[in-house]
C-alpha atoms as a PDB file:
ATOM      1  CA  UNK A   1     -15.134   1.883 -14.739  1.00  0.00           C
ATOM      2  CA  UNK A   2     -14.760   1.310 -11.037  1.00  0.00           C
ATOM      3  CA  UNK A   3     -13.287   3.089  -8.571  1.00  0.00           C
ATOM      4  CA  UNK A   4     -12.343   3.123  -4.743  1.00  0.00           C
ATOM      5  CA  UNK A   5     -11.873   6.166  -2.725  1.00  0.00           C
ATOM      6  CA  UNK A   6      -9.106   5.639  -0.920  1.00  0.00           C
ATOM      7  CA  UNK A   7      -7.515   2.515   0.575  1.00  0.00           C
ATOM      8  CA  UNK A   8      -8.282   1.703   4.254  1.00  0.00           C
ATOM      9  CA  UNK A   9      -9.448   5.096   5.785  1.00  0.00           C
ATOM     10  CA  UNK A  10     -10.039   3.559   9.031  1.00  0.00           C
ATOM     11  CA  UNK A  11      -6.313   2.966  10.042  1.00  0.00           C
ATOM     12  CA  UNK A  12      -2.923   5.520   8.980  1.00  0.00           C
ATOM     13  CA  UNK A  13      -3.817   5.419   5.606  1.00  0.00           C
ATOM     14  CA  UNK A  14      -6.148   8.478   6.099  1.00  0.00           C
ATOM     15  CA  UNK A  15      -3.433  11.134   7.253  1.00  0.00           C
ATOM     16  CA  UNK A  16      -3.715  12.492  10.344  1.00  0.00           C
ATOM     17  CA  UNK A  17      -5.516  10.150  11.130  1.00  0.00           C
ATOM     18  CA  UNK A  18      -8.799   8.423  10.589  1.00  0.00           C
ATOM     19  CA  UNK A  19     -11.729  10.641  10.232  1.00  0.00           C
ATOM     20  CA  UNK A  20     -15.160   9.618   9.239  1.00  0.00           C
ATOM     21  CA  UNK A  21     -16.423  12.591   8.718  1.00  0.00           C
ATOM     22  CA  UNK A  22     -13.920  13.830   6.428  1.00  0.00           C
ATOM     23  CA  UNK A  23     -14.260  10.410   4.350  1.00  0.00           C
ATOM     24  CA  UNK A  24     -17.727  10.786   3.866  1.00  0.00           C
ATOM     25  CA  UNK A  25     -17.397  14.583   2.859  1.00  0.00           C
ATOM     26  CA  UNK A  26     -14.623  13.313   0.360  1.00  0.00           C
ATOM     27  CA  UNK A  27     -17.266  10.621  -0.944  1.00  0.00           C
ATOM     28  CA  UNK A  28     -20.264  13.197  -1.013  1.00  0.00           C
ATOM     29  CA  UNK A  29     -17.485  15.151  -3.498  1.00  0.00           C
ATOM     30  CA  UNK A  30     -16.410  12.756  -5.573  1.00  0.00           C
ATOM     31  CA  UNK A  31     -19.850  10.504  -6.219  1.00  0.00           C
ATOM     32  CA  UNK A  32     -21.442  12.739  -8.011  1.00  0.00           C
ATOM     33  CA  UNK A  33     -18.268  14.181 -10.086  1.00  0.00           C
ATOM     34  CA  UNK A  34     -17.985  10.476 -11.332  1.00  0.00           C
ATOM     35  CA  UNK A  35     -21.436   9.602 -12.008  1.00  0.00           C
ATOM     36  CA  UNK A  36     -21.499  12.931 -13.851  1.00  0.00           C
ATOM     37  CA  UNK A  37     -18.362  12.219 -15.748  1.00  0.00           C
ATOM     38  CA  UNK A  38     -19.524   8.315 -16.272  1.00  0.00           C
ATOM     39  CA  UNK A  39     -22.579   7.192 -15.279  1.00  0.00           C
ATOM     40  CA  UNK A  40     -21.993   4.028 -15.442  1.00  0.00           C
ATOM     41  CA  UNK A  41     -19.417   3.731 -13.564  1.00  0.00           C
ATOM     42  CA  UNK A  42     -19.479   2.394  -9.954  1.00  0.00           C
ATOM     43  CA  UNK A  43     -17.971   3.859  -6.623  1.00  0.00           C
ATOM     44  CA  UNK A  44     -16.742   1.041  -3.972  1.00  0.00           C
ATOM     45  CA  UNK A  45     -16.711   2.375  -0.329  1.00  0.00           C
ATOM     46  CA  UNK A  46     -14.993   2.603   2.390  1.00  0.00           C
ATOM     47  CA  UNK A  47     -12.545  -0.455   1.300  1.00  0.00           C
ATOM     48  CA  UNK A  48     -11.846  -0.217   4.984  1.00  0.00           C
ATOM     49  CA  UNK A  49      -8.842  -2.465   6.890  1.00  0.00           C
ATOM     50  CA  UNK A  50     -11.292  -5.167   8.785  1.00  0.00           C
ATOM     51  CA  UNK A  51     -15.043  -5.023   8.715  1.00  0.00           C
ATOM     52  CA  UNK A  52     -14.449  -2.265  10.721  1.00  0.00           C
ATOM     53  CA  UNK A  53     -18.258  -1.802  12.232  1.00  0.00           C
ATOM     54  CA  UNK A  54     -17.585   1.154  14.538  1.00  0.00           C
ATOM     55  CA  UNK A  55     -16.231   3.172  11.211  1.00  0.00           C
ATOM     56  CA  UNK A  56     -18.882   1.778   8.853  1.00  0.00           C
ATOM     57  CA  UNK A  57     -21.937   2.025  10.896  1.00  0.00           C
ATOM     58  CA  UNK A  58     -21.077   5.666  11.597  1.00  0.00           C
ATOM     59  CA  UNK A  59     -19.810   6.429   7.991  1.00  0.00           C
ATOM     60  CA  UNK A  60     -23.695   5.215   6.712  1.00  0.00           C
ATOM     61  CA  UNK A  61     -25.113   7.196   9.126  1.00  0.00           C
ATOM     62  CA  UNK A  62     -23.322  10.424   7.687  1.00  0.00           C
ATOM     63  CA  UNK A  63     -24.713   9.463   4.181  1.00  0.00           C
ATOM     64  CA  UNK A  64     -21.907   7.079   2.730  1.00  0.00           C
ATOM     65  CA  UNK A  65     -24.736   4.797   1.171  1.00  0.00           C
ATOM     66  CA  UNK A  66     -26.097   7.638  -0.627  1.00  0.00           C
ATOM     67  CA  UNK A  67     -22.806   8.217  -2.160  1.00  0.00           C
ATOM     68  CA  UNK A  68     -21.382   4.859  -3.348  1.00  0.00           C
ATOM     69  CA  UNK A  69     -22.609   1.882  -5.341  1.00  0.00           C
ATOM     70  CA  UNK A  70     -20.447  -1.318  -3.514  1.00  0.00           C
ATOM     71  CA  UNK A  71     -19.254  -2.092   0.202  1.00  0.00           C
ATOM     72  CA  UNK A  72     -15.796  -2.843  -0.249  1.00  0.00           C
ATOM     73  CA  UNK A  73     -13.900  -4.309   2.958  1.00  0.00           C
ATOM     74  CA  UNK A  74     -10.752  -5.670   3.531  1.00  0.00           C
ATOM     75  CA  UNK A  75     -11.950  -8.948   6.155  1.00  0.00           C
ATOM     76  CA  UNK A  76      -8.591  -8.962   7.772  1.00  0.00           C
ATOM     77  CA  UNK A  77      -8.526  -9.615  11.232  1.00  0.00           C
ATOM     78  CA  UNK A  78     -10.432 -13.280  10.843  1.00  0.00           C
ATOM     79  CA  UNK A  79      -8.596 -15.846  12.605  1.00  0.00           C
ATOM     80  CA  UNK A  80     -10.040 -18.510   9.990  1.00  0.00           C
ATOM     81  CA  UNK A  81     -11.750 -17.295   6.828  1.00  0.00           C
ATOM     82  CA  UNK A  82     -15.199 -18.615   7.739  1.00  0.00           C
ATOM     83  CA  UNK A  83     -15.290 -15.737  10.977  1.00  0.00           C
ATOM     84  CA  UNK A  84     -16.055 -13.310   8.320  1.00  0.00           C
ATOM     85  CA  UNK A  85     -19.759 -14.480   8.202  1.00  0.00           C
ATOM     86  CA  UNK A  86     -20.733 -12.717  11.413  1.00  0.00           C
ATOM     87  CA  UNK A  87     -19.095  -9.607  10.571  1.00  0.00           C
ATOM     88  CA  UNK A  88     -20.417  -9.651   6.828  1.00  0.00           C
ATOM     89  CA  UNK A  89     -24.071 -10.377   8.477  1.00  0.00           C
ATOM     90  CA  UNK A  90     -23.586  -7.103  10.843  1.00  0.00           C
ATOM     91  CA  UNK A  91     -22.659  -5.251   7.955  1.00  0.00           C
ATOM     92  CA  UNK A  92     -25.986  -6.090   6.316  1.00  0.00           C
ATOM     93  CA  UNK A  93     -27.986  -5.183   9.217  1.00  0.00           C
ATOM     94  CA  UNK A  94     -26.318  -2.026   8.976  1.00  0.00           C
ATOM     95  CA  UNK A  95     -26.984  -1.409   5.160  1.00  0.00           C
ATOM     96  CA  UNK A  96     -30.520  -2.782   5.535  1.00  0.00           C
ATOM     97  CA  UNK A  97     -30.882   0.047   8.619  1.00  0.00           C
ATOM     98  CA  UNK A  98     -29.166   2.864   6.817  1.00  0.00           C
ATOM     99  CA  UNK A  99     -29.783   2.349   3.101  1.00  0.00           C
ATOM    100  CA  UNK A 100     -31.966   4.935   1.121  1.00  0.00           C
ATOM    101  CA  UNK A 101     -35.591   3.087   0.507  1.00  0.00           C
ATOM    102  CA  UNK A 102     -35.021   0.773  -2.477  1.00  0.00           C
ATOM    103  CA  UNK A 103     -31.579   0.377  -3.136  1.00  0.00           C
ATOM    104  CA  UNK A 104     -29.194  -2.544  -2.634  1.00  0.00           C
ATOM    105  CA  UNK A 105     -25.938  -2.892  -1.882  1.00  0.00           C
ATOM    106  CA  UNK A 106     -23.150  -5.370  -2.982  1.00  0.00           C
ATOM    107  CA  UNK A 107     -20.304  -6.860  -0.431  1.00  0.00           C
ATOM    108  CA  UNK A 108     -17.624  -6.883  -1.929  1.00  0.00           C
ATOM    109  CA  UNK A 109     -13.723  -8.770  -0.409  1.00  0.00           C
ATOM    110  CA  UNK A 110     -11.383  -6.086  -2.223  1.00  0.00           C
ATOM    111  CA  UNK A 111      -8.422  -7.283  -0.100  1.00  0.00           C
ATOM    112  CA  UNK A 112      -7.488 -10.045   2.449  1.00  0.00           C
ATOM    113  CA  UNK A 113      -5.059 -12.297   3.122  1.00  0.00           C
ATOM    114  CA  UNK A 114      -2.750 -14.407   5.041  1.00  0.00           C
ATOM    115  CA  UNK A 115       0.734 -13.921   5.266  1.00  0.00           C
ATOM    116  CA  UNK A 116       3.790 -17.027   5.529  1.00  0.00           C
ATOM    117  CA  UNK A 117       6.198 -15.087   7.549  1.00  0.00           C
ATOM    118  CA  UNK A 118       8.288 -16.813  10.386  1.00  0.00           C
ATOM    119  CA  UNK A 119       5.266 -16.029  12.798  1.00  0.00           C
ATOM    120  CA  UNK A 120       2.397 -16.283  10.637  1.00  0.00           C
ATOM    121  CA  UNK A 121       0.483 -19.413   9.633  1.00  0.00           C
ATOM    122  CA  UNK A 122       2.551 -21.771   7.173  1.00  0.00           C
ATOM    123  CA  UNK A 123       2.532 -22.518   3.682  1.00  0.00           C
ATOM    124  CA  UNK A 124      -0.298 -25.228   4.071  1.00  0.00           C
ATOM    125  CA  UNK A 125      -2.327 -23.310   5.672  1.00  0.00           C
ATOM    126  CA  UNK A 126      -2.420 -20.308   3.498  1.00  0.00           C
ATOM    127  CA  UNK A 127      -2.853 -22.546   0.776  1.00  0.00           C
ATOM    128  CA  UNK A 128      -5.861 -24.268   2.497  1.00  0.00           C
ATOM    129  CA  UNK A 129      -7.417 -20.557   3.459  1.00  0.00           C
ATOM    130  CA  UNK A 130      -6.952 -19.323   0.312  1.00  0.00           C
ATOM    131  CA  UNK A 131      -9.621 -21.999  -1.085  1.00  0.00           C
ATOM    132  CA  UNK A 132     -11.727 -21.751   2.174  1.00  0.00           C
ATOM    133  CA  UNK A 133     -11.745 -17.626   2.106  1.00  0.00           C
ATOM    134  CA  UNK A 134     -13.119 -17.863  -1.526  1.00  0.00           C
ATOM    135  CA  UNK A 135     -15.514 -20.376  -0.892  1.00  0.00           C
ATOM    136  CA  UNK A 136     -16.450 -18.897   2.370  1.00  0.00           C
ATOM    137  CA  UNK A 137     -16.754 -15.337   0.215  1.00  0.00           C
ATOM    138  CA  UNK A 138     -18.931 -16.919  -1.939  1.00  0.00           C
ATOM    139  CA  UNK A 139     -21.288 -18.235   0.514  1.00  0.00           C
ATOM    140  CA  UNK A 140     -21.730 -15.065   2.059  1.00  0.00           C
ATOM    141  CA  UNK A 141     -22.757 -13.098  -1.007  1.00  0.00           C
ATOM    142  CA  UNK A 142     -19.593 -11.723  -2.263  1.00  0.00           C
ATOM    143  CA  UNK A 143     -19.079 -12.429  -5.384  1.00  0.00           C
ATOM    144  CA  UNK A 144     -15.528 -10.142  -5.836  1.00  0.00           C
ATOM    145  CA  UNK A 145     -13.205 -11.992  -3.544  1.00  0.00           C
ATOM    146  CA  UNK A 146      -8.996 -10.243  -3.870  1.00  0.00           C
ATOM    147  CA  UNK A 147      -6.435 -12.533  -2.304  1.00  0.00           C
ATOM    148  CA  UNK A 148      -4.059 -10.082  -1.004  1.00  0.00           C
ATOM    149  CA  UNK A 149      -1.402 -10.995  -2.396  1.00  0.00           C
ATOM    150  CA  UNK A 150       0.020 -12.186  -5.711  1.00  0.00           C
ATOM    151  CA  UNK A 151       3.309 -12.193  -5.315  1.00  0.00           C
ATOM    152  CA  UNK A 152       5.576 -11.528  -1.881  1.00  0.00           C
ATOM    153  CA  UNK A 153       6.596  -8.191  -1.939  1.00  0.00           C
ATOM    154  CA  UNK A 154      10.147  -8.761  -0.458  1.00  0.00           C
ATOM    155  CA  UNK A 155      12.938 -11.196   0.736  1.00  0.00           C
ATOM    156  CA  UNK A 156      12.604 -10.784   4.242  1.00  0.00           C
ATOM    157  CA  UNK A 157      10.941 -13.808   5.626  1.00  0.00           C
ATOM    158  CA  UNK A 158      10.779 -12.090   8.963  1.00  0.00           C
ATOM    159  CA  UNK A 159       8.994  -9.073   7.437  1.00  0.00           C
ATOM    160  CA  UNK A 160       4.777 -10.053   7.642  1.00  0.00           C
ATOM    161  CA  UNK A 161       4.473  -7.713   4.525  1.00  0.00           C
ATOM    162  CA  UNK A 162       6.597  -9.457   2.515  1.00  0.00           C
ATOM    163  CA  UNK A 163       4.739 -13.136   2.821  1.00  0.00           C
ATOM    164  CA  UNK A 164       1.274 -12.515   1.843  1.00  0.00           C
ATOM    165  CA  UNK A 165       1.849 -13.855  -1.731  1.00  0.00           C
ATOM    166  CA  UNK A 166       0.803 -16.947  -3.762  1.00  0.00           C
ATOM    167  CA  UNK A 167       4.227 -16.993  -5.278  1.00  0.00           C
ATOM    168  CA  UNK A 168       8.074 -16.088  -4.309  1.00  0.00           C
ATOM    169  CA  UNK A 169       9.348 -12.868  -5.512  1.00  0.00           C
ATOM    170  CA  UNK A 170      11.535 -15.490  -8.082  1.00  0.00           C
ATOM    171  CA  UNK A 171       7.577 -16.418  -8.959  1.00  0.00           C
ATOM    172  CA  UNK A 172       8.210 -19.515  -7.734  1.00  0.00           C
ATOM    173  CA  UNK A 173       4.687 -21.047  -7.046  1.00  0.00           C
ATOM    174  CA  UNK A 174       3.674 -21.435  -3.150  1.00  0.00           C
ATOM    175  CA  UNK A 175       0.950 -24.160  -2.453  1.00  0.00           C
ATOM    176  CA  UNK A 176      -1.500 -21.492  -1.965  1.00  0.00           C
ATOM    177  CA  UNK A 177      -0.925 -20.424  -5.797  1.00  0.00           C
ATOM    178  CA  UNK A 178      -1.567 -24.050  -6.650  1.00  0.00           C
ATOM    179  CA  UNK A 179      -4.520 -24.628  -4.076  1.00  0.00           C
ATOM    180  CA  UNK A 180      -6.211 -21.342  -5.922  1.00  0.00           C
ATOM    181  CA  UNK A 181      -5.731 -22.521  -9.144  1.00  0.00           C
ATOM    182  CA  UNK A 182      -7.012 -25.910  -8.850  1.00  0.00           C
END
């Protein structure tokens, strides 16, 4: 089994608000309960909004790495999918400086996305990044790659959260659903 603690700790998912510390005290908890409970299974950590590098450099320091299996990040925040690479190369500076001697970590893309609302970028172009985030994912080690999302989760076309699909809430296809596909 798999299993992420928590969905993007780093922004007002994490009530208050965001708090390291408290994240990795909730991971230092819950790693070995699950390992315990299934030892096979695998942690993914901090699935953080962005390659947040402030909240992930400091999260390693407190012992995160010792206490999950996979980096999961959510890239958002990349004007063009291919301006992940820097941030995914930082990352791994980090886990090469903080890791415990011998062990390896994964990158994984556990969320991103575009989104076709008014103001957003159009239909083309999502369905253009959606091929050049997975390729781009690929070349930069991560081999899990989430397109956020599968279908839009409303009618508002005004409404950013709503657009971030590969098909129409009437699951009519968008190019992107097509461009993914091929």
């Amino acid at each position: 089994s798999h299993l992420v603690i928590w969905n993007e700790p780093n922004i007002f998912f994490w009530r208050p608000q965001p708090n390291v510390e408290d994240y990795v005290k909730l991971a230092k908890v819950v790693y070995p309960a699950l390992k315990k409970a299934d030892p096979d299974s695998l942690l993914l950590a901090p699935a953080t909004s962005g390659v947040d590098l402030g909240f992930l450099e400091k999260a390693f320091k407190l012992g995160l790495l010792e206490n999950c299996d996979v980096i999961s990040v959510h890239p958002y925040g990349c004007s063009k999918p291919e301006d992940a690479a820097d941030r995914y190369m930082k990352l791994r500076q980090f886990i090469a400086q903080y890791a415990p001697k011998g062990r390896q970590y994964e990158i994984v893309s556990g969320e991103w996305g575009y989104s076709t609302f008014t103001k957003g970028v159009s239909e083309e172009t999502q369905a253009d990044y959606i091929a050049r985030q997975a390729l781009s994912n690929m070349m930069n080690r991560c081999r899990i790659n989430i397109w956020y999302d599968w279908r839009d989760d409303g009618p508002d076309p005004n409404e950013n959260e709503h657009r971030f699909g590969t098909v129409r809430q009437n699951m009519d296809p968008k190019p992107a659903f097509h461009a993914m596909n091929t």
